[in-house]
PDB file of N, CA and C in Angstrom:
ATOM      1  N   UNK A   1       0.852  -1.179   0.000  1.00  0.00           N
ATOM      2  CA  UNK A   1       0.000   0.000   0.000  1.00  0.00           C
ATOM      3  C   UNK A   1       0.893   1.236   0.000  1.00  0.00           C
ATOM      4  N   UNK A   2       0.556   2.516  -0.543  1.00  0.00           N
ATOM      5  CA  UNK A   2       0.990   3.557  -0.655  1.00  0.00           C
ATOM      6  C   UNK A   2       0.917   3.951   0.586  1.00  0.00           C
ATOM      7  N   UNK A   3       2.220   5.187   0.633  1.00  0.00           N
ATOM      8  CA  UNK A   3       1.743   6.111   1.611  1.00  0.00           C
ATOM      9  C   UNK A   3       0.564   7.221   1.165  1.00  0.00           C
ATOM     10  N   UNK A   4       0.074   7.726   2.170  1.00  0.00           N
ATOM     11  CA  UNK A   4      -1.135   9.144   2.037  1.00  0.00           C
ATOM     12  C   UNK A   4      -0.873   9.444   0.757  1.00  0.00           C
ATOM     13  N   UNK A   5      -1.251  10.421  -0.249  1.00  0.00           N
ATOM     14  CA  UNK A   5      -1.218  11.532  -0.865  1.00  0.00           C
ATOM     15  C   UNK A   5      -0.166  12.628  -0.439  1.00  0.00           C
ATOM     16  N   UNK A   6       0.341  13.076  -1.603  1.00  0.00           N
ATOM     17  CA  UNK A   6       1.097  14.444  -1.117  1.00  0.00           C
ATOM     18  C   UNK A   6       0.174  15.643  -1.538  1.00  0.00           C
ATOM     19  N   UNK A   7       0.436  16.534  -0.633  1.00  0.00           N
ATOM     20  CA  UNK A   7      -0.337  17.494  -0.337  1.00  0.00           C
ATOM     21  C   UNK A   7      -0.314  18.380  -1.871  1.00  0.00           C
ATOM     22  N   UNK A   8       1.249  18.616  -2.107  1.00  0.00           N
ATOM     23  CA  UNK A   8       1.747  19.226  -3.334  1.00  0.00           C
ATOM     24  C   UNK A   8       0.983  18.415  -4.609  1.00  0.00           C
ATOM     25  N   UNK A   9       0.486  19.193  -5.772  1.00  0.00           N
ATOM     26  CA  UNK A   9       0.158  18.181  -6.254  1.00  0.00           C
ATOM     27  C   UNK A   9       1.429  18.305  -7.879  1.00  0.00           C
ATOM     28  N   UNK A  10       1.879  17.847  -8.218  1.00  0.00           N
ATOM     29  CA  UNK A  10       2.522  17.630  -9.353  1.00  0.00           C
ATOM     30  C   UNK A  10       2.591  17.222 -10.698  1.00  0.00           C
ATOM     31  N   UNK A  11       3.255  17.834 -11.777  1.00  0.00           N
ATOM     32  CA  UNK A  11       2.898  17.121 -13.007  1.00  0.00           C
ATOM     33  C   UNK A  11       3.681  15.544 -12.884  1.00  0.00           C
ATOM     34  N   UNK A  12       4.317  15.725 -12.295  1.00  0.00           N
ATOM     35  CA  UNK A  12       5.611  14.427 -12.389  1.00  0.00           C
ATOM     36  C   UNK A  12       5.027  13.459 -11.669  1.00  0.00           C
ATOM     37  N   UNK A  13       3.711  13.825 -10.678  1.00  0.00           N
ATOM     38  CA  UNK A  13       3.237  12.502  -9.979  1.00  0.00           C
ATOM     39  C   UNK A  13       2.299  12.178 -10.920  1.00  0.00           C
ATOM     40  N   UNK A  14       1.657  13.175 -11.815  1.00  0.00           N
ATOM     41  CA  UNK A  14       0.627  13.024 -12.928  1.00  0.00           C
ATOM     42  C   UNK A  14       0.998  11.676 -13.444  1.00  0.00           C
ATOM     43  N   UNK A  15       2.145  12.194 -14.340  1.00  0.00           N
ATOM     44  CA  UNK A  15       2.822  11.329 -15.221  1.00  0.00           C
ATOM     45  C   UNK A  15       3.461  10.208 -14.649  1.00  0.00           C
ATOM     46  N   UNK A  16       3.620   9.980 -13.413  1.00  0.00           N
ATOM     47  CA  UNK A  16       3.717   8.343 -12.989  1.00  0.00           C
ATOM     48  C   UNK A  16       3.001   7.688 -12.634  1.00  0.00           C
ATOM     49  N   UNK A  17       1.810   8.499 -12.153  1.00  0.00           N
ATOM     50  CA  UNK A  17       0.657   7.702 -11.999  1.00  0.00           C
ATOM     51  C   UNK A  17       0.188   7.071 -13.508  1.00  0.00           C
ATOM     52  N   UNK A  18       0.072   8.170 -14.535  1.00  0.00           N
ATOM     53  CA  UNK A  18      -0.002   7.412 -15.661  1.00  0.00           C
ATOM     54  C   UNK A  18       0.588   6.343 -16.365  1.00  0.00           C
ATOM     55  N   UNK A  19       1.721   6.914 -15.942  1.00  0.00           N
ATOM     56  CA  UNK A  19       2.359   5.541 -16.245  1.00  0.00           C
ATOM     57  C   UNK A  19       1.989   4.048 -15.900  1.00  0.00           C
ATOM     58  N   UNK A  20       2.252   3.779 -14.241  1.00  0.00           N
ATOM     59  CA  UNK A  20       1.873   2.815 -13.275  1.00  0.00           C
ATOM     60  C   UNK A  20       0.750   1.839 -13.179  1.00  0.00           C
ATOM     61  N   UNK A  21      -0.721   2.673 -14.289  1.00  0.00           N
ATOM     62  CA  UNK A  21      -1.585   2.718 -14.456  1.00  0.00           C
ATOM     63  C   UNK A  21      -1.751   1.259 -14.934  1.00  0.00           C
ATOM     64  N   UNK A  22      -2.239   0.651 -14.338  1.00  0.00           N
ATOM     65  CA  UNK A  22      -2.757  -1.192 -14.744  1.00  0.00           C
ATOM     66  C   UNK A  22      -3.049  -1.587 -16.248  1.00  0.00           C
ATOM     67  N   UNK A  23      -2.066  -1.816 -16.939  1.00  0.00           N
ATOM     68  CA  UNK A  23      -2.610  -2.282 -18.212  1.00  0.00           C
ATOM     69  C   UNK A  23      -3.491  -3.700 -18.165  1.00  0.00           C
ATOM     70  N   UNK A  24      -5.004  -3.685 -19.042  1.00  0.00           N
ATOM     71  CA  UNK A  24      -5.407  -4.822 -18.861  1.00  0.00           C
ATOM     72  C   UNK A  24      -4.579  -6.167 -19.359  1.00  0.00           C
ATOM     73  N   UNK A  25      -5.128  -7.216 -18.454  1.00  0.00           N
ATOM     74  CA  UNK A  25      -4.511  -8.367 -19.338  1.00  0.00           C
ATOM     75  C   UNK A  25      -5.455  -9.343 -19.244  1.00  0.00           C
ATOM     76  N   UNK A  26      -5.337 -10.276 -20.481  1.00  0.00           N
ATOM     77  CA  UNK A  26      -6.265 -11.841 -20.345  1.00  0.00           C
ATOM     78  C   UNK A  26      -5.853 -12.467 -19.364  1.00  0.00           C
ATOM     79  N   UNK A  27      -7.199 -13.124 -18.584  1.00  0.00           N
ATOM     80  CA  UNK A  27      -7.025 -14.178 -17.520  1.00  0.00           C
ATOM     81  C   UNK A  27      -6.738 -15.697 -18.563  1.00  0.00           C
ATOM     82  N   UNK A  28      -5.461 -15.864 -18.103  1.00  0.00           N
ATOM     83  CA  UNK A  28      -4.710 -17.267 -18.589  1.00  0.00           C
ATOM     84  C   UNK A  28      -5.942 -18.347 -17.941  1.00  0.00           C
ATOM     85  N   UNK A  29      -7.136 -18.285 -16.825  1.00  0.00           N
ATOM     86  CA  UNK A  29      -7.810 -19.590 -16.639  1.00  0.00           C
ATOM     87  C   UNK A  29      -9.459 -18.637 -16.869  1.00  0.00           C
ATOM     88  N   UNK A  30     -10.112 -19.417 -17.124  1.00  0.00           N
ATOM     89  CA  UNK A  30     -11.525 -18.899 -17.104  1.00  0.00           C
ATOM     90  C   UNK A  30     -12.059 -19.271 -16.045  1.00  0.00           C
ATOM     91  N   UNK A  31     -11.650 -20.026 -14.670  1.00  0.00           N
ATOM     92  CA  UNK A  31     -11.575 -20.494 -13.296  1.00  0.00           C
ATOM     93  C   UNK A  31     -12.626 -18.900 -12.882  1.00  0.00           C
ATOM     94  N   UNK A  32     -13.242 -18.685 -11.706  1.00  0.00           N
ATOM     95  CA  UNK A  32     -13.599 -18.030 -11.033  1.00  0.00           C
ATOM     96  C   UNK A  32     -12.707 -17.771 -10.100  1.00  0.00           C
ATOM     97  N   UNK A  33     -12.030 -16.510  -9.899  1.00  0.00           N
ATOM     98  CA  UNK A  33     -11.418 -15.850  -9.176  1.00  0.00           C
ATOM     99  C   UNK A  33     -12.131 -15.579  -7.500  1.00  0.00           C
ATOM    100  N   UNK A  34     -11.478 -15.276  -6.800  1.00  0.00           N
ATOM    101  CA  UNK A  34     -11.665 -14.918  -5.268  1.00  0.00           C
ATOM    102  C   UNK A  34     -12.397 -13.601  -5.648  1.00  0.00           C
ATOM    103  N   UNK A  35     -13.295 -13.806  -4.737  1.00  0.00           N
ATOM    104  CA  UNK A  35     -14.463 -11.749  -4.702  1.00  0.00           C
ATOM    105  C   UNK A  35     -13.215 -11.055  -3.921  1.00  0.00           C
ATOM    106  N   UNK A  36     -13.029 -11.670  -2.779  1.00  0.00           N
ATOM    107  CA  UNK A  36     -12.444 -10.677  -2.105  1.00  0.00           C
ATOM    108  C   UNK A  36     -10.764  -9.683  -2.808  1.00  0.00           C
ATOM    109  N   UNK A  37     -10.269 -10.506  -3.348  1.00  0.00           N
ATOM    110  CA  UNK A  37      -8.999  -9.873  -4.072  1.00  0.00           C
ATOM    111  C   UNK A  37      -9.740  -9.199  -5.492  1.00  0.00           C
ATOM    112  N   UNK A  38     -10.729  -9.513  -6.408  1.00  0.00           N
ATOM    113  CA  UNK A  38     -11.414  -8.415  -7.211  1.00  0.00           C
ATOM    114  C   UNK A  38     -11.959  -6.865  -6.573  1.00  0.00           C
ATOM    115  N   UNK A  39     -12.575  -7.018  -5.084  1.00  0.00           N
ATOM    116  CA  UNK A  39     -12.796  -6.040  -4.490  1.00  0.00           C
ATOM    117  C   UNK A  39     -11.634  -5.094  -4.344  1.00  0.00           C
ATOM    118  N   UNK A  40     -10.647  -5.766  -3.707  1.00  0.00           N
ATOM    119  CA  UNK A  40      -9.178  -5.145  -3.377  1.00  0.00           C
ATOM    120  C   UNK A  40      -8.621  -4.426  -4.842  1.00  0.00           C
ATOM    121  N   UNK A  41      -8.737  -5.300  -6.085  1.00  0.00           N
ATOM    122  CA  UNK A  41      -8.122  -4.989  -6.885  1.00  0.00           C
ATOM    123  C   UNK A  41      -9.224  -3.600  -7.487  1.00  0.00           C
ATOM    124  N   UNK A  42     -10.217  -3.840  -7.345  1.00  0.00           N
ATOM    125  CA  UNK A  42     -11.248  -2.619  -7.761  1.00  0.00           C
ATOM    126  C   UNK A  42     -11.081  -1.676  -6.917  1.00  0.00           C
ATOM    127  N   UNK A  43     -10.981  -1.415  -5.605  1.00  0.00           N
ATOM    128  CA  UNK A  43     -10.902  -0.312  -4.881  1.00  0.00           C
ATOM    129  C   UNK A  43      -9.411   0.492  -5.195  1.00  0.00           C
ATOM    130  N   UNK A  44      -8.344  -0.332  -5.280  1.00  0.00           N
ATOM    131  CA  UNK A  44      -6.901   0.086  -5.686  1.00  0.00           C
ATOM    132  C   UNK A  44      -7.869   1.041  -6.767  1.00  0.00           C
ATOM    133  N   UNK A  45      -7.710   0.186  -7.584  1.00  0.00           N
ATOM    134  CA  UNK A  45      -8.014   1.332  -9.041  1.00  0.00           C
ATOM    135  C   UNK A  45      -8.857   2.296  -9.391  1.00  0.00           C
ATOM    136  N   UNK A  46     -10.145   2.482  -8.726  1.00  0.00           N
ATOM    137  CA  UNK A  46     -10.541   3.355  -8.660  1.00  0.00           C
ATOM    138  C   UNK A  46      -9.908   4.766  -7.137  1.00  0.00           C
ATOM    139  N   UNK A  47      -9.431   4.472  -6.329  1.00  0.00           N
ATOM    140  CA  UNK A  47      -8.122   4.948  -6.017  1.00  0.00           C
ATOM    141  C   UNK A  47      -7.401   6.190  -6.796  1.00  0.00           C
ATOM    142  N   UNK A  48      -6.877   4.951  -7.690  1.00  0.00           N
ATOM    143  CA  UNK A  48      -5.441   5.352  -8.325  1.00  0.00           C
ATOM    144  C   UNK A  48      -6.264   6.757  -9.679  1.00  0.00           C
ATOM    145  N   UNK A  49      -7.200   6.014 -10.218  1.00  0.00           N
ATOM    146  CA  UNK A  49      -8.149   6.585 -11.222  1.00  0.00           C
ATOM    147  C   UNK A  49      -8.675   7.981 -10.619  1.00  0.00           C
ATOM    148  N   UNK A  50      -9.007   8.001  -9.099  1.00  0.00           N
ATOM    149  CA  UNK A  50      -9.594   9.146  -8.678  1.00  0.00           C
ATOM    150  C   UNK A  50      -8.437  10.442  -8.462  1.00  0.00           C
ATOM    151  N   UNK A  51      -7.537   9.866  -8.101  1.00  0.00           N
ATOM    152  CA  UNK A  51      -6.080  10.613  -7.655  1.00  0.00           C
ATOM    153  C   UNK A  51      -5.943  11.253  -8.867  1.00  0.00           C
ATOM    154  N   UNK A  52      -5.968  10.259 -10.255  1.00  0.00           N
ATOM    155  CA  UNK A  52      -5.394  11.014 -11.231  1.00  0.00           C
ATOM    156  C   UNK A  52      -6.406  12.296 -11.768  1.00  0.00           C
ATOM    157  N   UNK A  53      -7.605  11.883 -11.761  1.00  0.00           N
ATOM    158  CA  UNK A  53      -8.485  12.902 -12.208  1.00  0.00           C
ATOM    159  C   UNK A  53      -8.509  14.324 -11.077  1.00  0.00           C
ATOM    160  N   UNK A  54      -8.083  13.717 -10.150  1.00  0.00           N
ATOM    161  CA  UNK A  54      -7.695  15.109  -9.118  1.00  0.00           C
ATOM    162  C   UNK A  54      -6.544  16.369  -9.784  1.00  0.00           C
ATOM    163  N   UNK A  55      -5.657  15.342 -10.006  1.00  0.00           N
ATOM    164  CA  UNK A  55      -4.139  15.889 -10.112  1.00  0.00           C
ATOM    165  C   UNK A  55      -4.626  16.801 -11.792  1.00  0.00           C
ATOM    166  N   UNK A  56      -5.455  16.218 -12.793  1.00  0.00           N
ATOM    167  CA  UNK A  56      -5.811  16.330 -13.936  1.00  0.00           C
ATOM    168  C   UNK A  56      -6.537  18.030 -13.556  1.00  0.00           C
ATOM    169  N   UNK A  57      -7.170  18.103 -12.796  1.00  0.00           N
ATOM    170  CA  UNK A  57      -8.018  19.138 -12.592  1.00  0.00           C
ATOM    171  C   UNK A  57      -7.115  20.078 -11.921  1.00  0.00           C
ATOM    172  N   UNK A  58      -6.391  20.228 -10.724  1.00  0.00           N
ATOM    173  CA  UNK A  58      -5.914  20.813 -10.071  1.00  0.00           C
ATOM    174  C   UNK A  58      -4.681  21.383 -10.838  1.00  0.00           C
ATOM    175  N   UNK A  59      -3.946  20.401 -11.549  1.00  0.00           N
ATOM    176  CA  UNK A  59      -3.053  21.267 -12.295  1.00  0.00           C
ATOM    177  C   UNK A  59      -3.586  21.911 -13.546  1.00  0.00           C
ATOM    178  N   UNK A  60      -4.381  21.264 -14.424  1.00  0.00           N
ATOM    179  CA  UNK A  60      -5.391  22.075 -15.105  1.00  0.00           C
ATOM    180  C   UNK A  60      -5.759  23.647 -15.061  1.00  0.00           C
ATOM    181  N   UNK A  61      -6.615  23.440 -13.623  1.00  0.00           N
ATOM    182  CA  UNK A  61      -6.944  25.319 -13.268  1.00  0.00           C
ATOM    183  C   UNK A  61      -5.887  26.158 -12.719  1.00  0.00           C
ATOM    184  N   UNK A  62      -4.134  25.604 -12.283  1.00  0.00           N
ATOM    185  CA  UNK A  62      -3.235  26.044 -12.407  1.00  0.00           C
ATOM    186  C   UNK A  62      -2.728  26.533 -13.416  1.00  0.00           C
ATOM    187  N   UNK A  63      -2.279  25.892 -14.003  1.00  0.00           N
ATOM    188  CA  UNK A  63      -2.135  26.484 -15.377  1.00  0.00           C
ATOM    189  C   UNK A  63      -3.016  27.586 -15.859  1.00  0.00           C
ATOM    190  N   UNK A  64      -4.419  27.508 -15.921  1.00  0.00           N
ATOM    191  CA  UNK A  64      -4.986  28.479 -16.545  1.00  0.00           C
ATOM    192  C   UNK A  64      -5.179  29.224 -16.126  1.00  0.00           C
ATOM    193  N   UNK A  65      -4.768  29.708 -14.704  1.00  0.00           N
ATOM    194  CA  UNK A  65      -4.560  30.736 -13.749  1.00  0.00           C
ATOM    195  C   UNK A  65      -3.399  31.695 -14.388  1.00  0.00           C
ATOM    196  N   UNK A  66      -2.008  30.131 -14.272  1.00  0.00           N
ATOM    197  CA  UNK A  66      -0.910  31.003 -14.822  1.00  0.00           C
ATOM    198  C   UNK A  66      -0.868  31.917 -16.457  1.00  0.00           C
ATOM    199  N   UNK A  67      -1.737  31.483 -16.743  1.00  0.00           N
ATOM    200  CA  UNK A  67      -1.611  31.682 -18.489  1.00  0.00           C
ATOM    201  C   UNK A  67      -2.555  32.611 -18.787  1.00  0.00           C
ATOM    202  N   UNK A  68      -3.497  32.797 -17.862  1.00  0.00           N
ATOM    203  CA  UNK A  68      -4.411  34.895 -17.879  1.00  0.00           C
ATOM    204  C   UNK A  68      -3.328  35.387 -17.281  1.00  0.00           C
ATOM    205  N   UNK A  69      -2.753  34.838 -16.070  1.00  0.00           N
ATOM    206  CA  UNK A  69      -2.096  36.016 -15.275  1.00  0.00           C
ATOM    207  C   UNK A  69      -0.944  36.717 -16.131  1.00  0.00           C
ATOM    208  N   UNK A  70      -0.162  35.378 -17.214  1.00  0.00           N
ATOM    209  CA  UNK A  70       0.871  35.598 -18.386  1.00  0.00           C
ATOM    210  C   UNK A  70       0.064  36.764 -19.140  1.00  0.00           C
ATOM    211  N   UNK A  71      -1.039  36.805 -19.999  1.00  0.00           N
ATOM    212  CA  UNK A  71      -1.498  37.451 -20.776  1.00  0.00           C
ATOM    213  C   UNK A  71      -2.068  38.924 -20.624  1.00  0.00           C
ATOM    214  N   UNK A  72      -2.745  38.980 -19.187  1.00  0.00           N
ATOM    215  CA  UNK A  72      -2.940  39.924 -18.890  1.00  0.00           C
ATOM    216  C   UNK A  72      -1.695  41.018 -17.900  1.00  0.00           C
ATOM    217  N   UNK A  73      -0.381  40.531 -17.404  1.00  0.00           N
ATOM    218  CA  UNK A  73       0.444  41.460 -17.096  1.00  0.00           C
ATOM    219  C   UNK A  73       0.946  42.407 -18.125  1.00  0.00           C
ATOM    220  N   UNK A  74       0.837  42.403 -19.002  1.00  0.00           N
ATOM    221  CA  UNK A  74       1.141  43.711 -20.139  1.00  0.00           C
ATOM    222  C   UNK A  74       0.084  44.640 -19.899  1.00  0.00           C
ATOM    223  N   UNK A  75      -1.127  44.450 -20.080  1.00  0.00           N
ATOM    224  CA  UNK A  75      -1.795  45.265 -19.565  1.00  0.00           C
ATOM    225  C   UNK A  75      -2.452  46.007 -17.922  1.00  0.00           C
ATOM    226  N   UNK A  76      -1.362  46.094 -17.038  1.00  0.00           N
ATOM    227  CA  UNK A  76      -0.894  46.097 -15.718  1.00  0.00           C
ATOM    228  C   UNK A  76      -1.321  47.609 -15.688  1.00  0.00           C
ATOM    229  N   UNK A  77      -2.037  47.965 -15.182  1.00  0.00           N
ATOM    230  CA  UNK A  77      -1.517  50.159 -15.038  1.00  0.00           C
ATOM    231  C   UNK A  77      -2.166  50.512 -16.195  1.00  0.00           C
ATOM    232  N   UNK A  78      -2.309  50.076 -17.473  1.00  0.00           N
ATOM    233  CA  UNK A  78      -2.867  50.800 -18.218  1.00  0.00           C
ATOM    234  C   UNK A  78      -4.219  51.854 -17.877  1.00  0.00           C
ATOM    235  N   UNK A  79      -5.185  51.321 -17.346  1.00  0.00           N
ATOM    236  CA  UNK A  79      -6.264  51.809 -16.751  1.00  0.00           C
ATOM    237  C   UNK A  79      -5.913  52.783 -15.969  1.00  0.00           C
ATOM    238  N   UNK A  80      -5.022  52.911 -15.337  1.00  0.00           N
ATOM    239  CA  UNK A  80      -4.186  54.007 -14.297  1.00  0.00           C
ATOM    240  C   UNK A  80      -3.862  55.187 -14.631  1.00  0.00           C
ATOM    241  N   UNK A  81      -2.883  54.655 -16.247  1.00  0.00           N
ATOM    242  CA  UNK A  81      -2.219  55.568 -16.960  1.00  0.00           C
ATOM    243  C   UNK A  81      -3.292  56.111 -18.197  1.00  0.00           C
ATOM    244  N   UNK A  82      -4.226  55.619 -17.904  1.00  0.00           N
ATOM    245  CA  UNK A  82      -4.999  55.902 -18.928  1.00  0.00           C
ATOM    246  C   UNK A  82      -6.323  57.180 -18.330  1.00  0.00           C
ATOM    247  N   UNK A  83      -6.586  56.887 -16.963  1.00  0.00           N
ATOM    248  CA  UNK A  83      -7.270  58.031 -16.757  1.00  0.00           C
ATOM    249  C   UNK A  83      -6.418  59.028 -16.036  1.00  0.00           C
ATOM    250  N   UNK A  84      -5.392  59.213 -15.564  1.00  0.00           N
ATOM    251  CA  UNK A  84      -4.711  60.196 -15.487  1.00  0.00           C
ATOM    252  C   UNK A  84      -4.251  61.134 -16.574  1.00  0.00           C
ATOM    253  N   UNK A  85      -4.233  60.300 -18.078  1.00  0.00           N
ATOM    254  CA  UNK A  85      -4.340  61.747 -19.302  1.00  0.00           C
ATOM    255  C   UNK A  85      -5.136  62.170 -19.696  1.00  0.00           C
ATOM    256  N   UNK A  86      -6.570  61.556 -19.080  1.00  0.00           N
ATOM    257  CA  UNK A  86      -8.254  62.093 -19.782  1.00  0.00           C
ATOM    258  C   UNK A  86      -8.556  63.072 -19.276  1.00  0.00           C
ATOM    259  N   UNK A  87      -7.858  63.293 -17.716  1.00  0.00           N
ATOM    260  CA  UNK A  87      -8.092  64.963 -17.199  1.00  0.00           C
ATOM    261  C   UNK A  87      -7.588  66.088 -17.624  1.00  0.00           C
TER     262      UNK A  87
END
Protein backbone atom coordinates (compact mmCIF):
# COMPACT_ATOMS: atom_id res chain seq x y z
CA UNK A 1 0.00 0.00 0.00
CA UNK A 2 0.99 3.56 -0.65
CA UNK A 3 1.74 6.11 1.61
CA UNK A 4 -1.14 9.14 2.04
CA UNK A 5 -1.22 11.53 -0.87
CA UNK A 6 1.10 14.44 -1.12
CA UNK A 7 -0.34 17.49 -0.34
CA UNK A 8 1.75 19.23 -3.33
CA UNK A 9 0.16 18.18 -6.25
CA UNK A 10 2.52 17.63 -9.35
CA UNK A 11 2.90 17.12 -13.01
CA UNK A 12 5.61 14.43 -12.39
CA UNK A 13 3.24 12.50 -9.98
CA UNK A 14 0.63 13.02 -12.93
CA UNK A 15 2.82 11.33 -15.22
CA UNK A 16 3.72 8.34 -12.99
CA UNK A 17 0.66 7.70 -12.00
CA UNK A 18 0.00 7.41 -15.66
CA UNK A 19 2.36 5.54 -16.25
CA UNK A 20 1.87 2.82 -13.28
CA UNK A 21 -1.59 2.72 -14.46
CA UNK A 22 -2.76 -1.19 -14.74
CA UNK A 23 -2.61 -2.28 -18.21
CA UNK A 24 -5.41 -4.82 -18.86
CA UNK A 25 -4.51 -8.37 -19.34
CA UNK A 26 -6.26 -11.84 -20.35
CA UNK A 27 -7.02 -14.18 -17.52
CA UNK A 28 -4.71 -17.27 -18.59
CA UNK A 29 -7.81 -19.59 -16.64
CA UNK A 30 -11.52 -18.90 -17.10
CA UNK A 31 -11.58 -20.49 -13.30
CA UNK A 32 -13.60 -18.03 -11.03
CA UNK A 33 -11.42 -15.85 -9.18
CA UNK A 34 -11.66 -14.92 -5.27
CA UNK A 35 -14.46 -11.75 -4.70
CA UNK A 36 -12.44 -10.68 -2.10
CA UNK A 37 -9.00 -9.87 -4.07
CA UNK A 38 -11.41 -8.41 -7.21
CA UNK A 39 -12.80 -6.04 -4.49
CA UNK A 40 -9.18 -5.14 -3.38
CA UNK A 41 -8.12 -4.99 -6.88
CA UNK A 42 -11.25 -2.62 -7.76
CA UNK A 43 -10.90 -0.31 -4.88
CA UNK A 44 -6.90 0.09 -5.69
CA UNK A 45 -8.01 1.33 -9.04
CA UNK A 46 -10.54 3.35 -8.66
CA UNK A 47 -8.12 4.95 -6.02
CA UNK A 48 -5.44 5.35 -8.33
CA UNK A 49 -8.15 6.59 -11.22
CA UNK A 50 -9.59 9.15 -8.68
CA UNK A 51 -6.08 10.61 -7.66
CA UNK A 52 -5.39 11.01 -11.23
CA UNK A 53 -8.49 12.90 -12.21
CA UNK A 54 -7.70 15.11 -9.12
CA UNK A 55 -4.14 15.89 -10.11
CA UNK A 56 -5.81 16.33 -13.94
CA UNK A 57 -8.02 19.14 -12.59
CA UNK A 58 -5.91 20.81 -10.07
CA UNK A 59 -3.05 21.27 -12.30
CA UNK A 60 -5.39 22.08 -15.11
CA UNK A 61 -6.94 25.32 -13.27
CA UNK A 62 -3.23 26.04 -12.41
CA UNK A 63 -2.14 26.48 -15.38
CA UNK A 64 -4.99 28.48 -16.55
CA UNK A 65 -4.56 30.74 -13.75
CA UNK A 66 -0.91 31.00 -14.82
CA UNK A 67 -1.61 31.68 -18.49
CA UNK A 68 -4.41 34.90 -17.88
CA UNK A 69 -2.10 36.02 -15.27
CA UNK A 70 0.87 35.60 -18.39
CA UNK A 71 -1.50 37.45 -20.78
CA UNK A 72 -2.94 39.92 -18.89
CA UNK A 73 0.44 41.46 -17.10
CA UNK A 74 1.14 43.71 -20.14
CA UNK A 75 -1.80 45.27 -19.57
CA UNK A 76 -0.89 46.10 -15.72
CA UNK A 77 -1.52 50.16 -15.04
CA UNK A 78 -2.87 50.80 -18.22
CA UNK A 79 -6.26 51.81 -16.75
CA UNK A 80 -4.19 54.01 -14.30
CA UNK A 81 -2.22 55.57 -16.96
CA UNK A 82 -5.00 55.90 -18.93
CA UNK A 83 -7.27 58.03 -16.76
CA UNK A 84 -4.71 60.20 -15.49
CA UNK A 85 -4.34 61.75 -19.30
CA UNK A 86 -8.25 62.09 -19.78
CA UNK A 87 -8.09 64.96 -17.20
Amino acid sequence: MRAPHPRIKTQAELLQRLRDTPKPTPEPSLQPRDDLMDTIRKQSFESHTTRIKELRQSLGAAREGFETDFALKPKAGHAKADFGRSR
